[in-house]
Protein backbone atom coordinates (compact mmCIF):
# COMPACT_ATOMS: atom_id res chain seq x y z
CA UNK A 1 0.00 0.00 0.00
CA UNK A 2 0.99 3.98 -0.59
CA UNK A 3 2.54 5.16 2.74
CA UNK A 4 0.83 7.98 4.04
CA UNK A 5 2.89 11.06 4.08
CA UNK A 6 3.89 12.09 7.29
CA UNK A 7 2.36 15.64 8.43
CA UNK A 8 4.84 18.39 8.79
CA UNK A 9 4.72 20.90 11.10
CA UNK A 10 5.09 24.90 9.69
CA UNK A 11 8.47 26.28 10.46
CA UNK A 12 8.83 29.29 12.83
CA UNK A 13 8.84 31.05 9.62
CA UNK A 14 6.46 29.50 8.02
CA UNK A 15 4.01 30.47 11.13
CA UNK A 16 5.30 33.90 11.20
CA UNK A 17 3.87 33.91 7.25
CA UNK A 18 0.39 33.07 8.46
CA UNK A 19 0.23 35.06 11.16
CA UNK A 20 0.99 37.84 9.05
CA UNK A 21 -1.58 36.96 6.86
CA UNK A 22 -4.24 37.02 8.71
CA UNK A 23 -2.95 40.27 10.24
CA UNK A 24 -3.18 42.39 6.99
CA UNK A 25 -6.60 40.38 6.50
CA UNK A 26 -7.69 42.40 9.89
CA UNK A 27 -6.78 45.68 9.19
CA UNK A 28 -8.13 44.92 5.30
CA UNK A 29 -11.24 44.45 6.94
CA UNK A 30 -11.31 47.07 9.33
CA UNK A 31 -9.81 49.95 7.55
CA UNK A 32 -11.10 50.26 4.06
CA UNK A 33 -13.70 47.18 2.95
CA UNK A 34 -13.46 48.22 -0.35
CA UNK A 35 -10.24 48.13 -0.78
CA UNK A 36 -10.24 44.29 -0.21
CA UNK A 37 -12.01 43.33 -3.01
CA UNK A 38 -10.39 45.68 -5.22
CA UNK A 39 -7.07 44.24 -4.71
CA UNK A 40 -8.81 40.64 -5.19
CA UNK A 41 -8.67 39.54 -8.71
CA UNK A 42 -12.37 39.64 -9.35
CA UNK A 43 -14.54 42.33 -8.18
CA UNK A 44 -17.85 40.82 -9.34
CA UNK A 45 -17.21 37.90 -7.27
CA UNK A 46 -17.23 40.46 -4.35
CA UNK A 47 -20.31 41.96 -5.26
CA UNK A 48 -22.11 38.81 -5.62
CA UNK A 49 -21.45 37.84 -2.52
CA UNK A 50 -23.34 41.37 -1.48
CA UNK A 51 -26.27 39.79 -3.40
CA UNK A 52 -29.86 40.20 -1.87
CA UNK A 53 -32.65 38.70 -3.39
CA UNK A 54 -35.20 41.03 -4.44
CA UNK A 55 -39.25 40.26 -4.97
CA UNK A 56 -39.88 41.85 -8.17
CA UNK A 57 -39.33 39.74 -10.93
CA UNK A 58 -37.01 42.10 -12.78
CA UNK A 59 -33.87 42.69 -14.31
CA UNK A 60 -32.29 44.54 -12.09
CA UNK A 61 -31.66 42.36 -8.87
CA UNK A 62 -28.23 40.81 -9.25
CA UNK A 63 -26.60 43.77 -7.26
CA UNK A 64 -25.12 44.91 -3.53
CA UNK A 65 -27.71 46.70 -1.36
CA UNK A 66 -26.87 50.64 -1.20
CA UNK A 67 -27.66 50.79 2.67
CA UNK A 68 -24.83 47.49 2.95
CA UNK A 69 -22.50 49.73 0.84
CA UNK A 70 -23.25 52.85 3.34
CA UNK A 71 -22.57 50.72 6.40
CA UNK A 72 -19.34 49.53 4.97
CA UNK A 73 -17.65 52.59 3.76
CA UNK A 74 -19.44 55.17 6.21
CA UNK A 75 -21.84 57.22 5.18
CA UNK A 76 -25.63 57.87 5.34
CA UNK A 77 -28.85 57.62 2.63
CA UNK A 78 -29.91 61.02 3.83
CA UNK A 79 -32.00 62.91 0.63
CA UNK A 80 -31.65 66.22 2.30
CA UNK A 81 -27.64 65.76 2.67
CA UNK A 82 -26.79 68.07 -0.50
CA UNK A 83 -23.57 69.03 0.69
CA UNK A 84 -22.22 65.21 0.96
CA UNK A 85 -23.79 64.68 -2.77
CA UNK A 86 -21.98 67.62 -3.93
CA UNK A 87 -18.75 66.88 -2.32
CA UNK A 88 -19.25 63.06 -3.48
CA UNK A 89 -19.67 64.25 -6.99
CA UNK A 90 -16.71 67.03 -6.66
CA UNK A 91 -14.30 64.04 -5.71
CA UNK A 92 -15.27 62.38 -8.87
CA UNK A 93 -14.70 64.94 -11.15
CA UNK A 94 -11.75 65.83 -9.98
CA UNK A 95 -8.92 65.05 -12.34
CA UNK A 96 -6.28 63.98 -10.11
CA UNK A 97 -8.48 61.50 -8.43
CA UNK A 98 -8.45 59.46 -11.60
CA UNK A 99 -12.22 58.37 -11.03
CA UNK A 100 -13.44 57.93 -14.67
CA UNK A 101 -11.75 54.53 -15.27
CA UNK A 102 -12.76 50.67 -14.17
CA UNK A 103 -9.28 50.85 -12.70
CA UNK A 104 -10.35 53.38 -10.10
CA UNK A 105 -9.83 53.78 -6.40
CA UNK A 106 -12.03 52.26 -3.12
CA UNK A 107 -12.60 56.45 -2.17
CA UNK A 108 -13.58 57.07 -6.34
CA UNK A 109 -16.26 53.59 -5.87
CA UNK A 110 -17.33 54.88 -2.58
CA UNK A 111 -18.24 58.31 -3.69
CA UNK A 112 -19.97 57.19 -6.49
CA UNK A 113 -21.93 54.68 -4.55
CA UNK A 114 -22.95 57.97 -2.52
CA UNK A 115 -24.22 59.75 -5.90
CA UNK A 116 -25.79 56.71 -6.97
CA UNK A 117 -27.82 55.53 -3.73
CA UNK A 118 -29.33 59.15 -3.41
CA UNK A 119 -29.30 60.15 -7.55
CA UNK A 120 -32.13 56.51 -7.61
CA UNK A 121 -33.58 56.65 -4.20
CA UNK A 122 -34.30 60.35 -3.39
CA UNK A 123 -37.31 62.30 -5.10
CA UNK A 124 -35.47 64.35 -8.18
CA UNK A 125 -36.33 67.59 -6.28
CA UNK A 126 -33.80 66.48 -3.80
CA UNK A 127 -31.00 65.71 -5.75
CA UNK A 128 -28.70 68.73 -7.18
CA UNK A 129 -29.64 69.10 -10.98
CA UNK A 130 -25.82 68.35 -11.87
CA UNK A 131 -25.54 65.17 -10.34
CA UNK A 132 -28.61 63.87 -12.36
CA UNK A 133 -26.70 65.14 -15.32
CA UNK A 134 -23.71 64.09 -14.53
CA UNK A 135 -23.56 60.42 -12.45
CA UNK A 136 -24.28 58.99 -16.28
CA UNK A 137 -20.68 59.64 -16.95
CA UNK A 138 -19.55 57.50 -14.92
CA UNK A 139 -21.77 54.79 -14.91
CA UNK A 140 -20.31 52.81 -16.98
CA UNK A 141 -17.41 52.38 -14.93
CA UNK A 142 -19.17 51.16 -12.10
CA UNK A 143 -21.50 48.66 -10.73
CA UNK A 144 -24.82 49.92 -9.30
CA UNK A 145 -26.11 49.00 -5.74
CA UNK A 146 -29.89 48.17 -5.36
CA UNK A 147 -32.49 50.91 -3.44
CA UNK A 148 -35.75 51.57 -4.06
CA UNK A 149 -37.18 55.24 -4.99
CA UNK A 150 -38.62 56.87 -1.75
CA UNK A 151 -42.26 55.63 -1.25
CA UNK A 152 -44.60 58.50 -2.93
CA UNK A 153 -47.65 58.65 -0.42
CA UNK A 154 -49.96 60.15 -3.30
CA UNK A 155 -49.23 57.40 -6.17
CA UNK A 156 -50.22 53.52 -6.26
CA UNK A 157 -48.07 51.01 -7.55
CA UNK A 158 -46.55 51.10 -11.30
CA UNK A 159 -47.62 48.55 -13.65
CA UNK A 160 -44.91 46.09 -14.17
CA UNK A 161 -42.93 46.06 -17.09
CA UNK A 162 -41.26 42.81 -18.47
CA UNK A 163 -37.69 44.37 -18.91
CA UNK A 164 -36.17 41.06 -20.88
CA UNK A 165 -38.63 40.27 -22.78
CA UNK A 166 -39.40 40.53 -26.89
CA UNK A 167 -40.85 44.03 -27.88
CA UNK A 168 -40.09 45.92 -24.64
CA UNK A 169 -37.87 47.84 -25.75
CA UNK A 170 -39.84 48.57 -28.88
CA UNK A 171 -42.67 49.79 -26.32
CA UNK A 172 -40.48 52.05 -24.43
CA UNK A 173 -39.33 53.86 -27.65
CA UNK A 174 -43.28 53.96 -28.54
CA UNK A 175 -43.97 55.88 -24.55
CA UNK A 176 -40.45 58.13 -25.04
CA UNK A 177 -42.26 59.12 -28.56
CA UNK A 178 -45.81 59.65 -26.81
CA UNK A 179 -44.72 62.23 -24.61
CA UNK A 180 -43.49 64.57 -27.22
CA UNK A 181 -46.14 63.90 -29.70
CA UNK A 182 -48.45 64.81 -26.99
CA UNK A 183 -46.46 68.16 -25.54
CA UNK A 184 -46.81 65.96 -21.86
CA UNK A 185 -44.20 68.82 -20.69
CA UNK A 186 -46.10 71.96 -22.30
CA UNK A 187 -47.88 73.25 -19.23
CA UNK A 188 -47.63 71.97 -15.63
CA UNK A 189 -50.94 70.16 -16.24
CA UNK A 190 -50.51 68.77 -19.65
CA UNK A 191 -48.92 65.51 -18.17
CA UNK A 192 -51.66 65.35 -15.54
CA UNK A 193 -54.91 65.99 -18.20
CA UNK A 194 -53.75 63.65 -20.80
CA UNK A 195 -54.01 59.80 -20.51
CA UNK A 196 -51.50 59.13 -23.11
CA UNK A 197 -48.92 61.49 -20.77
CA UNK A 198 -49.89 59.18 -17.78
CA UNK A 199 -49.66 56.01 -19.02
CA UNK A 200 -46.34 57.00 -21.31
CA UNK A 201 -44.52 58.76 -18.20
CA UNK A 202 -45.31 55.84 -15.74
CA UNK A 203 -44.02 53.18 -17.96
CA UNK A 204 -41.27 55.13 -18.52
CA UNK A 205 -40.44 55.49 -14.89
CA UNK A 206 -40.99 51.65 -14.05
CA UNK A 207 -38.66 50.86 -16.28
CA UNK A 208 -35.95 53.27 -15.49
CA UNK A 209 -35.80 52.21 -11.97
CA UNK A 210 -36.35 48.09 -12.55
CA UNK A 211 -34.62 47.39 -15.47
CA UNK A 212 -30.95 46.67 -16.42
CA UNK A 213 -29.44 49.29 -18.49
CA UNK A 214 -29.09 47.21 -21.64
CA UNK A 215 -33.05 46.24 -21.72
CA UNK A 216 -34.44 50.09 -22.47
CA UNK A 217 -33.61 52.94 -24.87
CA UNK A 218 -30.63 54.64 -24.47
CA UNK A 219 -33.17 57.93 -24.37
CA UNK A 220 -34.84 56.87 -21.72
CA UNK A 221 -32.95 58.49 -19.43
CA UNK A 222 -33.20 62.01 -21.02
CA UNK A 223 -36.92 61.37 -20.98
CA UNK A 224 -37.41 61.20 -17.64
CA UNK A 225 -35.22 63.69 -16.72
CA UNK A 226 -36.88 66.04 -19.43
CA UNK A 227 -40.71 64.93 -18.53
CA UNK A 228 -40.69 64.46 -14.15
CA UNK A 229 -41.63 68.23 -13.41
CA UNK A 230 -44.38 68.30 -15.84
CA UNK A 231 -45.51 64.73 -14.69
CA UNK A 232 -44.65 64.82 -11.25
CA UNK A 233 -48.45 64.64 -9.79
CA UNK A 234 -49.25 61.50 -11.75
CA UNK A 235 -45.71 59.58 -11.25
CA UNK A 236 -46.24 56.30 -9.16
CA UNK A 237 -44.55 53.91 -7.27
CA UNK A 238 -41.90 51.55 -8.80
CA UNK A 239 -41.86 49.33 -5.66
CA UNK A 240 -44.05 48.84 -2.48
CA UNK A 241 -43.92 50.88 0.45
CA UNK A 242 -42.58 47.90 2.47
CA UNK A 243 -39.78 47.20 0.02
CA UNK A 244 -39.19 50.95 0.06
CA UNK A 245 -38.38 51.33 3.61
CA UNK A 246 -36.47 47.67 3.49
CA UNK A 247 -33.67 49.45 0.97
CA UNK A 248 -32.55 51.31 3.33
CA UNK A 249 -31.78 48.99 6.20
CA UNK A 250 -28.85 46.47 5.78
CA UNK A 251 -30.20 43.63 8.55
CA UNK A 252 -30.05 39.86 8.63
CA UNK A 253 -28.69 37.95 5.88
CA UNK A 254 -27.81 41.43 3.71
CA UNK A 255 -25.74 42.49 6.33
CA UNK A 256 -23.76 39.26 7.68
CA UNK A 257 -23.10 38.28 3.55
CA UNK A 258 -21.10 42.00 3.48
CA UNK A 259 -19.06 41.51 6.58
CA UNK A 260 -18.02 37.81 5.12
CA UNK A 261 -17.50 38.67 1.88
CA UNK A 262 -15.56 41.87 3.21
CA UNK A 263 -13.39 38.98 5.26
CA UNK A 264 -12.61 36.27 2.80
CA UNK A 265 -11.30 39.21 0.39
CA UNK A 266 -9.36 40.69 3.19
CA UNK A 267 -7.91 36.96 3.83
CA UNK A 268 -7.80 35.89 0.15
CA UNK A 269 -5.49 39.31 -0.39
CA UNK A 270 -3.39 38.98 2.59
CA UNK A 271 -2.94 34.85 1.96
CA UNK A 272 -1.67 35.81 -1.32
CA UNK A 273 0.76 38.62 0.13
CA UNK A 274 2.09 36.11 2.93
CA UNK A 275 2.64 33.33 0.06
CA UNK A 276 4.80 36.30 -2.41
């Protein structure tokens, strides 16, 4: 029979190696989470494990809850904190910082995750007009975080829209088209008197919140930027009031998925330092 290799015991250095390891794994994880998973060779794999399954069937659920994101790196969903938006989106555009690149920094991800959370969850009269301008140019460099749109006490419940499937898109183009063949943005009421407006503005809206950038118009943005005064009365509510007030707590299983994934990337970096 195969003899059984005998086990070896670690050599003082060899010891010294793993306790070093784990050392830079602690202050990895206690300094600057993000910073972890940057340094890990796959950042999606870190934001999976941020994953929280979401109830509506759409397209956009495979991404980190915002209020996990603000527990990790610090800061608060607050829609009346302008200055912190401001500041947020002054860090980004500053040259220097190097923030319009995949290749970017854990302070350039965290202040965009600050733009981001409060650009999709607070009511576009609370937002400064330049960050809804400006957070699409750097989008594409980043990876959203899931929150819903604050609960609107006057609206129901959007119809749903089917973001992946055959002809959506095609339908969206058909709404965008609606409200400027109608003049939905002509008065303050036009948007609010006409039934085309209504139905063209909320499906608009449902989509733009619950569906993945790829399944809508590229102009759907600029539509519902252009068209949310003028149809701000008749807007509804892309998620329930329930999952509303949920986005904004990281609890339970949300919450103990960030902490581990922020410690097997501290440990996964550190491992690999100790092992150079």
């Amino acid at each position: 029979p195969k003899a059984t290799k005998p086990f070896a015991m670690p050599s003082r250095y060899g010891v010294r190696k793993i306790f070093a390891a784990f050392g830079t794994a602690f202050v990895l994880l206690c300094s600057q989470p993000a910073a972890a998973h940057r340094a890990s060779d796959s950042a999606s794999t870190f934001r999976t494990l941020l994953e929280e399954e979401h109830d509506h069937d759409h397209a956009k659920v495979d991404l980190p809850k915002c209020a996990c994101l603000a527990a990790a790196e610090g800061w608060k969903i607050d829609c009346s904190a302008t200055a912190a938006m401001n500041n947020a989106l002054t860090y980004l555009e500053t040259t220097s910082n190097n923030c319009k690149t995949k290749d970017h920094s854990a302070e350039c991800e965290k202040n965009f995750n600050i733009i981001n959370a409060h650009h999709d969850h607070c009511d576009h009269g609370e937002v400064p007009e330049e960050i809804e301008k400006e957070i699409h140019e750097f989008e594409g460099f980043y990876t959203d975080c899931q929150i819903e749109r604050e609960w609107y006490t006057l609206g129901g419940v959007c119809d749903e829209v089917h973001c992946e499937e055959s002809g959506t898109k095609a339908e969206l183009t058909d709404a965008i088209n609606a409200l400027e063949t109608n003049n939905c943005n002509a008065t303050a009421s036009s948007c609010k008197d006409k039934k085309a407006c209504k139905d063209a503005f909320q499906k608009i809206l449902m989509a733009h919140d619950t569906c993945d950038h790829d399944d809508v118009p590229t102009e759907i943005e600029k539509a519902l930027h252009d068209y949310e005064d003028a149809c701000d009365s008749i807007r509804c509510n892309t998620a329930t009031k329930a999952e509303a007030e949920n986005s904004l707590i990281c609890s339970g299983a949300a919450a103990a998925t960030t902490r581990g994934a922020f410690l097997l990337a501290a440990i996964a970096v550190a491992s690999t330092l100790a092992a150079a």
